[in-house]
Protein backbone atom coordinates (compact mmCIF):
# COMPACT_ATOMS: atom_id res chain seq x y z
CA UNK A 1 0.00 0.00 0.00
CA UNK A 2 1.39 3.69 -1.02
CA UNK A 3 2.50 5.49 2.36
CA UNK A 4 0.40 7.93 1.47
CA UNK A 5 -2.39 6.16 2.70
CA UNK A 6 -0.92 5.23 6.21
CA UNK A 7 0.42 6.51 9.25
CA UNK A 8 2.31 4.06 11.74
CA UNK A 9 3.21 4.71 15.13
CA UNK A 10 5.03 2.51 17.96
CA UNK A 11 3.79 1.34 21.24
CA UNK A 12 0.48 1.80 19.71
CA UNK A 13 -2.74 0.50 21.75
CA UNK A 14 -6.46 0.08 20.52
CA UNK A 15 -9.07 2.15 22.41
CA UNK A 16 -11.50 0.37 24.51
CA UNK A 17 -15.37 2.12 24.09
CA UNK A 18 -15.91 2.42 27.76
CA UNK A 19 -19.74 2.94 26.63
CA UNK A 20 -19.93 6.18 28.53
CA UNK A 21 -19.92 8.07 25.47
CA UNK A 22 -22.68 8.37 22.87
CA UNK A 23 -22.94 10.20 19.31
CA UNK A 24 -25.72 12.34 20.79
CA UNK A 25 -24.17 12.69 24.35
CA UNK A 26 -24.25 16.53 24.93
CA UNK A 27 -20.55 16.85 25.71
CA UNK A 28 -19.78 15.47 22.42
CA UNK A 29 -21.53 18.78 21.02
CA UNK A 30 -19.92 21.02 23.38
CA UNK A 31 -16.37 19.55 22.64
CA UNK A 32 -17.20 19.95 18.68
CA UNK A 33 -18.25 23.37 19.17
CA UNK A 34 -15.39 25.00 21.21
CA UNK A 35 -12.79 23.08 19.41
CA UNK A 36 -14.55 24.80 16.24
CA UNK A 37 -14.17 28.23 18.25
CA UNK A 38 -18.24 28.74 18.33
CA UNK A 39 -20.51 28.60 21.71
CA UNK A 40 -22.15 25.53 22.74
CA UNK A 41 -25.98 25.53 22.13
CA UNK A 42 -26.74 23.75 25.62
CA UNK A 43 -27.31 25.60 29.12
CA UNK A 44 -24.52 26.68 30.95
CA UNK A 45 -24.93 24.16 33.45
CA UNK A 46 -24.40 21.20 30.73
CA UNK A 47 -21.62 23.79 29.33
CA UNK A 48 -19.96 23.77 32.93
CA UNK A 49 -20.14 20.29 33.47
CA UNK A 50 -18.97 18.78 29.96
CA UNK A 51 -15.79 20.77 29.81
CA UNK A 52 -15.22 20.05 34.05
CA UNK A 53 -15.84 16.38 32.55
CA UNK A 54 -13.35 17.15 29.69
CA UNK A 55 -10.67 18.64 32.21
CA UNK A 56 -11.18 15.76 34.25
CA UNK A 57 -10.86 13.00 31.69
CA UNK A 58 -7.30 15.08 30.44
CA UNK A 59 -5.60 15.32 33.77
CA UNK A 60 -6.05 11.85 33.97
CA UNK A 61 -4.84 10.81 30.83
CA UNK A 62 -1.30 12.67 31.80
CA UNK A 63 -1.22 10.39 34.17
CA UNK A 64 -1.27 7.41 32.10
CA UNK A 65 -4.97 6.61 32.31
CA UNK A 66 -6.03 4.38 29.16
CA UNK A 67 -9.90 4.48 29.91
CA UNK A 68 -9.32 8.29 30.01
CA UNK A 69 -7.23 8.30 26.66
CA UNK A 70 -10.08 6.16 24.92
CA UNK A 71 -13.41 8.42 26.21
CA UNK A 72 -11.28 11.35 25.07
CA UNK A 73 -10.51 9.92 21.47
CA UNK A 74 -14.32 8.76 21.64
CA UNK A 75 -15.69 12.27 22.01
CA UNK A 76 -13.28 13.06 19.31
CA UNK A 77 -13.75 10.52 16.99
CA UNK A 78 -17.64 11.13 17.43
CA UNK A 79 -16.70 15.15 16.55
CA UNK A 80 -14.96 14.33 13.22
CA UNK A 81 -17.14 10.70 11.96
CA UNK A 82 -20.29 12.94 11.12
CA UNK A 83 -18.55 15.76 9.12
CA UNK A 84 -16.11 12.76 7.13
CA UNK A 85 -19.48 10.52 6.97
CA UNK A 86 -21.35 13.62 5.25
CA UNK A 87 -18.80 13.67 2.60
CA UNK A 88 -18.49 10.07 1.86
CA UNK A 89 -22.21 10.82 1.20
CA UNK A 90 -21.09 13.10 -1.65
CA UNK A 91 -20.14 9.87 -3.52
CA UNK A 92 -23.46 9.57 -4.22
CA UNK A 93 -23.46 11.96 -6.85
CA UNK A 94 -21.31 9.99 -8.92
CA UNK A 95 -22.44 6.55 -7.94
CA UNK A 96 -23.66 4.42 -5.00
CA UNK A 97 -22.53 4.60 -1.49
CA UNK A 98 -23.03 1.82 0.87
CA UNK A 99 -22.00 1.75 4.44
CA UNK A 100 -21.58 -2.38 6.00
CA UNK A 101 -20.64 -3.86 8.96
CA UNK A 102 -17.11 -4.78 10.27
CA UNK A 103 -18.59 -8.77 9.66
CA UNK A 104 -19.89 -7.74 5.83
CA UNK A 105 -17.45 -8.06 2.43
CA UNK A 106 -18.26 -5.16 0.02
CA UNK A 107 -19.85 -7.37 -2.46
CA UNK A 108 -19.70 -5.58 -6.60
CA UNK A 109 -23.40 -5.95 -8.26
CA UNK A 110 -23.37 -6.08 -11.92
CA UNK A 111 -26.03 -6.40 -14.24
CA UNK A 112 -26.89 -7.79 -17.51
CA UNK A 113 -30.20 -8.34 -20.34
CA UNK A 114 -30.76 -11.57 -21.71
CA UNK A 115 -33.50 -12.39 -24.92
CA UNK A 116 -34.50 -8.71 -25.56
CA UNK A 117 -35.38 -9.94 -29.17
CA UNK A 118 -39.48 -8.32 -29.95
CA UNK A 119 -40.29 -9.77 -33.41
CA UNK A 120 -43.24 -9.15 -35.78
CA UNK A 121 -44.67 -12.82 -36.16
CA UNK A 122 -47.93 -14.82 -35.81
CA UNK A 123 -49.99 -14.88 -33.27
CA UNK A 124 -49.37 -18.32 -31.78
CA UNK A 125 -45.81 -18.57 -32.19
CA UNK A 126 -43.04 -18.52 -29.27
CA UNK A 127 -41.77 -15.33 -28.38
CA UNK A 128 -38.56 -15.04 -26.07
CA UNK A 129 -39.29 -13.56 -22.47
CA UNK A 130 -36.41 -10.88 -21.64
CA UNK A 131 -34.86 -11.05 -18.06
CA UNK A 132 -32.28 -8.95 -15.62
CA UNK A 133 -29.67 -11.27 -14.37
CA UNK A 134 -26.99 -9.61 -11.92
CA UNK A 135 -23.66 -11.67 -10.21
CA UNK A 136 -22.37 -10.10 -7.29
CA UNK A 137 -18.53 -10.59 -6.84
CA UNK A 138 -16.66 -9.48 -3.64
CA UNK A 139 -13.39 -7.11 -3.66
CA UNK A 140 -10.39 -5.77 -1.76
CA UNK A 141 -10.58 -2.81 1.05
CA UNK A 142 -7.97 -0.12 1.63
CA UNK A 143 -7.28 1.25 5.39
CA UNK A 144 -6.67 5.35 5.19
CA UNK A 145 -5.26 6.59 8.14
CA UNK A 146 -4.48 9.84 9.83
CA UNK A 147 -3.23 11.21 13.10
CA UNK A 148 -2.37 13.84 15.69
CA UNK A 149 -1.07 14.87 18.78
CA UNK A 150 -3.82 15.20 21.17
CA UNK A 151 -2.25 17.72 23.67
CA UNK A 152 -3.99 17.04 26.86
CA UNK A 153 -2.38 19.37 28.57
CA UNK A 154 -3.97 21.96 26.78
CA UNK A 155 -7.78 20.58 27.19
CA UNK A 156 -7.06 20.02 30.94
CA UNK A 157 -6.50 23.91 31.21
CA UNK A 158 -9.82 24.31 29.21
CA UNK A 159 -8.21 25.65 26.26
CA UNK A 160 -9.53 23.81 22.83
CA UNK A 161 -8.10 25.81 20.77
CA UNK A 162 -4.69 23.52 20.71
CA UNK A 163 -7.18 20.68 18.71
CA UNK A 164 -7.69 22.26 15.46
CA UNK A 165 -5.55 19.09 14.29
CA UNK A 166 -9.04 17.22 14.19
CA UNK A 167 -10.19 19.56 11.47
CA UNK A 168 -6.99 18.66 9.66
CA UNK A 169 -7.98 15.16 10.14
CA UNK A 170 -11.26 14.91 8.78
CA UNK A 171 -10.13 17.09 5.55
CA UNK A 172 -7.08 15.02 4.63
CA UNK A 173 -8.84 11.72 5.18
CA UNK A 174 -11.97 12.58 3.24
CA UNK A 175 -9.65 14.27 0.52
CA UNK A 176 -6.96 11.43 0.08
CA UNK A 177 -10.63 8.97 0.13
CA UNK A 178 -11.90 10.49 -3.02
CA UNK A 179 -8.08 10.43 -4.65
CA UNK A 180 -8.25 7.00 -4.33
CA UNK A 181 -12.19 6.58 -6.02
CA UNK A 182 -10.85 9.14 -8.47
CA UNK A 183 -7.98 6.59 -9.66
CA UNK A 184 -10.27 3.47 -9.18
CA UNK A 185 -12.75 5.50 -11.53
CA UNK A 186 -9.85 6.92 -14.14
CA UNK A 187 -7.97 3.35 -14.41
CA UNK A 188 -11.47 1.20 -15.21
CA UNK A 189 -12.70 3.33 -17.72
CA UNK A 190 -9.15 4.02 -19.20
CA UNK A 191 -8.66 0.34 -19.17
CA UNK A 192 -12.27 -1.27 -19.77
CA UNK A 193 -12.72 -3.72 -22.41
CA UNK A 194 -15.59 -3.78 -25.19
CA UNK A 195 -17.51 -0.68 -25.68
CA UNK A 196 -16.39 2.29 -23.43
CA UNK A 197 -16.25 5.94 -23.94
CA UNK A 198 -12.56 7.19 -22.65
CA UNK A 199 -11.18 9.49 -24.34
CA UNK A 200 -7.77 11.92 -23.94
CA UNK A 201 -6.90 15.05 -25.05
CA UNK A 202 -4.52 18.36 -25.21
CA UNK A 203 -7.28 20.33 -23.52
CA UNK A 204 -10.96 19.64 -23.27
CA UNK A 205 -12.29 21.25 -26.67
CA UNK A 206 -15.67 21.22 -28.10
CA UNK A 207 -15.45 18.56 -30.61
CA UNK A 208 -14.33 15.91 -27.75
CA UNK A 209 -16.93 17.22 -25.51
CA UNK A 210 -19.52 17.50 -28.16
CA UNK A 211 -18.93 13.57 -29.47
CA UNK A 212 -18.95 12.29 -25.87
CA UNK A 213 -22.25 14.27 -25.13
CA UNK A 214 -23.66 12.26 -28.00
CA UNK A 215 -22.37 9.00 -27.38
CA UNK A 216 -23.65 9.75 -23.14
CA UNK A 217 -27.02 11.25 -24.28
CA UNK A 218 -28.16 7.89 -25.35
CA UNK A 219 -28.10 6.67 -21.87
CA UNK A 220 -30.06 9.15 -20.19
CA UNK A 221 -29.79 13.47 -19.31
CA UNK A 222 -26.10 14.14 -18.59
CA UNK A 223 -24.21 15.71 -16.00
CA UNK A 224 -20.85 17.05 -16.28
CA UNK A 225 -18.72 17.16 -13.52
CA UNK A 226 -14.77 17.98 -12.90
CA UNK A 227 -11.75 20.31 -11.43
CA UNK A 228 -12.23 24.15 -12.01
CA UNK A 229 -9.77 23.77 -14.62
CA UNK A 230 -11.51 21.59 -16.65
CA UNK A 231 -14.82 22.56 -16.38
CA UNK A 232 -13.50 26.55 -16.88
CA UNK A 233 -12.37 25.56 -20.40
CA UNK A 234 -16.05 25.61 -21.70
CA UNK A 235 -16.27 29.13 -21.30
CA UNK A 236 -13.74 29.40 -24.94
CA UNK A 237 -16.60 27.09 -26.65
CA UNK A 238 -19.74 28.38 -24.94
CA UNK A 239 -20.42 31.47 -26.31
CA UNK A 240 -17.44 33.57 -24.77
CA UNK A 241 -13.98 34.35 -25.41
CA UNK A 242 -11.33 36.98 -24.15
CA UNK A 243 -8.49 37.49 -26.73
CA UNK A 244 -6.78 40.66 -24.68
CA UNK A 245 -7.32 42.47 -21.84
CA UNK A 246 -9.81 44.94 -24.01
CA UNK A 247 -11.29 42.94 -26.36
CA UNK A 248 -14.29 40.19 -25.70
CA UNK A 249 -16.37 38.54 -28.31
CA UNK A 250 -19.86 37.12 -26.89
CA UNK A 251 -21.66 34.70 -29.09
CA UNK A 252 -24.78 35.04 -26.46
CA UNK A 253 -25.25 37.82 -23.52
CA UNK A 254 -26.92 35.32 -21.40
CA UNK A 255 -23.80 33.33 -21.49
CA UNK A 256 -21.58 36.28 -20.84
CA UNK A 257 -23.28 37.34 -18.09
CA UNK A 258 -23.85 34.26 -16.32
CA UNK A 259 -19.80 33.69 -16.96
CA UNK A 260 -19.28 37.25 -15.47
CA UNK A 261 -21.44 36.22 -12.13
CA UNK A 262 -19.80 32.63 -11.80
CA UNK A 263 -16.73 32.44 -13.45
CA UNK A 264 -18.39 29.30 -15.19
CA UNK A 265 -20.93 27.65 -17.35
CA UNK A 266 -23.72 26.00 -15.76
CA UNK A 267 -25.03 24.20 -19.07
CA UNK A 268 -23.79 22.77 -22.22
CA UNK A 269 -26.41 21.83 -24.50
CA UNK A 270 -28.57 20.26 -22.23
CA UNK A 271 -25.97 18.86 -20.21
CA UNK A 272 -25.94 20.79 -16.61
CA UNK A 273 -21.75 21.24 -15.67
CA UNK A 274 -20.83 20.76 -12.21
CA UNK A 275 -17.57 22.20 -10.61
CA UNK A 276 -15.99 19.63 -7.89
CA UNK A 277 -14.51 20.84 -4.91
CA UNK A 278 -10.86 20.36 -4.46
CA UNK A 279 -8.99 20.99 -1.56
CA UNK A 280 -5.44 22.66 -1.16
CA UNK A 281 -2.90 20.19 0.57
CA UNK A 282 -1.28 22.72 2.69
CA UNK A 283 1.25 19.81 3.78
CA UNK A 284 2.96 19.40 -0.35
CA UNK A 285 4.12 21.44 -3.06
CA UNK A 286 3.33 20.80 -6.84
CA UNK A 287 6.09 19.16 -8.56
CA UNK A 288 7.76 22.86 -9.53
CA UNK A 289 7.56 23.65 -5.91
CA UNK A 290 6.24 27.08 -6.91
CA UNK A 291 2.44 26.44 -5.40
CA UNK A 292 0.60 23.86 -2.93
CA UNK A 293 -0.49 21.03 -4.35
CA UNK A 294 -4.03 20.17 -4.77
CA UNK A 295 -5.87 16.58 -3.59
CA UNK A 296 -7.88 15.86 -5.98
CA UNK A 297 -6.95 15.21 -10.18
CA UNK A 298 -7.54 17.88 -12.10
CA UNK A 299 -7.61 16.86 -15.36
CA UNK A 300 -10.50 14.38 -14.96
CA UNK A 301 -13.90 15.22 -16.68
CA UNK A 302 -16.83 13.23 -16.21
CA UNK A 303 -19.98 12.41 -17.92
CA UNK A 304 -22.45 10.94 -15.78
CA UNK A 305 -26.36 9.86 -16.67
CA UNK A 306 -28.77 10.51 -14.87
CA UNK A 307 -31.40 8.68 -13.63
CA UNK A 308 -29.59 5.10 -14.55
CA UNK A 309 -27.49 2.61 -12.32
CA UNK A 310 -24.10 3.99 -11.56
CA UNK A 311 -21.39 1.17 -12.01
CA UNK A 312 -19.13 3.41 -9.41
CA UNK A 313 -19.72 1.85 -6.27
CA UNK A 314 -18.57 3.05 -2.60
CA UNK A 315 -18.19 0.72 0.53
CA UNK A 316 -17.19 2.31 3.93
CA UNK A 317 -16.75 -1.00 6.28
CA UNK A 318 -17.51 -0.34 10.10
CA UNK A 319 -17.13 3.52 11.00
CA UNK A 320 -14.28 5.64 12.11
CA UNK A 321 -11.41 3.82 14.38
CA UNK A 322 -8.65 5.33 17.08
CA UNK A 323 -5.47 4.72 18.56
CA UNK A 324 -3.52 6.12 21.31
CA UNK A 325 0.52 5.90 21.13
CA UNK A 326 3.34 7.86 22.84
CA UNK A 327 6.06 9.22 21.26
CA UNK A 328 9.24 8.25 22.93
CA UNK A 329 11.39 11.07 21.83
CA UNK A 330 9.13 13.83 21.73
CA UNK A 331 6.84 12.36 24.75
CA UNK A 332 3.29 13.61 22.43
CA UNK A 333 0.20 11.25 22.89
CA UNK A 334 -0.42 10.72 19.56
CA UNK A 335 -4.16 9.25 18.45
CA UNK A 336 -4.58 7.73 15.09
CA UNK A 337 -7.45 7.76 13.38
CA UNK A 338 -8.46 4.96 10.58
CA UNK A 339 -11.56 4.15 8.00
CA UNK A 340 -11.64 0.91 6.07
CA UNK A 341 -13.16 1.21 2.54
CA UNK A 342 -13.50 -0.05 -0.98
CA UNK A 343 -14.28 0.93 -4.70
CA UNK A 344 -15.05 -0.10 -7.80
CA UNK A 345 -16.37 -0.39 -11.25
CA UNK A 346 -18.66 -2.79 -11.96
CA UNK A 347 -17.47 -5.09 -14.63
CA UNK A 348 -19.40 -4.55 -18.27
CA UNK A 349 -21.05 -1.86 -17.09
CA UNK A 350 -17.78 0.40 -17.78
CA UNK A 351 -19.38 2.01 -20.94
CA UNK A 352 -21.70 4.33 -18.41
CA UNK A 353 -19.78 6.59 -17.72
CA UNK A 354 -17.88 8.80 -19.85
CA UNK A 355 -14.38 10.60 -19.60
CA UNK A 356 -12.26 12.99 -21.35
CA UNK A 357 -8.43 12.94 -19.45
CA UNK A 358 -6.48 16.75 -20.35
CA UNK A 359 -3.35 15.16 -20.56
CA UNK A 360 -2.12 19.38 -19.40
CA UNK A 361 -2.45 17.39 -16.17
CA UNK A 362 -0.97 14.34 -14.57
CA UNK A 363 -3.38 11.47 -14.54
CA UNK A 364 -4.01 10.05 -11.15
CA UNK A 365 -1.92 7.04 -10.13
CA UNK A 366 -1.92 4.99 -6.70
């Protein structure tokens, strides 16, 4: 597995759920406002009492106290889970998202036609009866991992603001998650076998985008989806174009304008485009070192129907783990955090979604 996808750490120990805290316990929501910097929407009295609770729990984790370590990487785990879940969610959009148990394999569901044949024929003669088979086949899970140092110290002086390494947490897990889908994605299409509609280019033009819009239509409406700087490229095909700082030629006002507002095009010939968030990584520099780098691809655009069966499919296995290890030279109580996962394209049913790769950009690669 690529290092970027785990973190390892030495005399590391499992946390025990003491059972003491809940997702809905109300010092979960006071922890995950104040480490947010906002105020607590509970009395003061529950206020009072969940960070006295909190202060508590800290001191005696200096100490060495495991059962304190684990309720303290419960309420934080509990903090971050939701936000990271909602995301996950977001997966949705380009297929189907299914969370299982820690006892369940994520099991692939393809599907297939068999004896679609109508015929024009007499009355009494046999006719073949059309059917839906599907095969369900199981695959592999990846483990992404993060971590922090959970400074104790800090929270048993009722400061929170020494925590804002959860935030960073549920971003770069959520962000390197949807790299990985992105690849999984990329490397079945790019790959398939049979029919499939893959296609790569020196910059996303019209006539690429215009022939894959034909070839997609047939399968249902379309959306468009991908990084700014692919999606930003219609605006040189969609009825605007800037040759110099003082001379624009618009092909249609209400393009212009809405390009103006936006800094994008919302629809291409029926299709609606969709810009996908992508996160700085604050932690990298692109390979020129002269800018961050960014997680996600951004030379992937996609071409998804709507309304059919998505052959992307999304397992999250179980829910958000911790760990607790010390650092030997350093002395920091480090918690890990870890998600188990899988992805895939269901097999024949590749041709489904379509792809134009800017090869501008690197392709994504595990």
């Amino acid at each position: 597995m690529s290092t970027i996808y785990e973190i390892n750490m030495s005399n590391a120990q499992a946390d025990v759920n003491t059972g003491r805290v809940k997702q809905n316990s109300k010092i979960v929501e006071v922890f995950s406002a104040l480490s947010a910097g906002k105020r607590p929407e509970v009395d003061d009295k529950t206020l009072d009492k969940s960070v006295a609770t909190i202060k508590e729990l800290s001191s005696k984790a200096i100490d060495g106290d495991n059962a304190a370590r684990s309720e303290i990487n419960s309420i934080i785990r509990f903090s971050i889970e939701p936000k990271l879940l909602e995301v996950v969610r977001l997966f949705d959009f380009m297929g189907t998202y299914r969370r299982i148990g820690y006892n369940e394999a994520p099991m692939m569901k393809t599907y297939g036609y068999e004896s679609i044949d109508s015929r024009f024929q007499a009355s009494s003669s046999d006719v073949p009866f059309a059917a839906v088979n599907w095969r369900e086949y199981p695959i592999g899970t990846q483990t992404i991992s993060a971590g922090f140092a959970v400074d104790y110290r800090e929270l048993q002086n009722g400061n929170f603001d020494g925590n804002e390494g959860m935030n960073q947490v549920q971003i770069d897990m959520q962000n390197k998650m949807t790299y990985y889908v992105m690849t999984v994605l990329y490397n079945a299409l790019k790959n398939a076998k049979g029919v499939k509609h893959f296609a790569e280019d020196n910059g996303i033009t019209k006539t690429a985008v215009d022939n894959m819009l034909k070839s997609m239509r047939r399968y249902g409406k379309v959306n468009i989806a991908g990084d700014y700087s692919v999606v930003s490229q219609f605006n040189d095909f969609a009825g605007f174009k800037q040759f110099s700082a003082d001379e624009i030629r618009y092909a249609n006002n209400i393009v212009a304008e809405e390009i103006r507002q936006t800094g994008l095009v919302s629809m291409y010939n029926g299709a609606f485009v969709t810009e996908l968030p992508n996160a700085i990584n604050w932690t990298q520099l692109n390979k020129d070192g002269t800018d961050y780098d960014l997680y996600m691809p951004q030379g992937l655009l996609f071409f998804l129907p709507r309304g059919s069966v998505s052959p992307l499919q999304v397992f999250l296995r179980g829910g958000l783990t911790t760990m607790t290890g010390d650092d030997i030279v350093t002395r920091q109580h480090l918690t890990r955090f870890d998600m188990e996962f899988g992805a895939g394209v269901a097999e024949g049913m590749e041709d489904q979604i379509g792809l134009i790769s800017d090869t501008n950009f690197d392709a994504p690669t595990f």
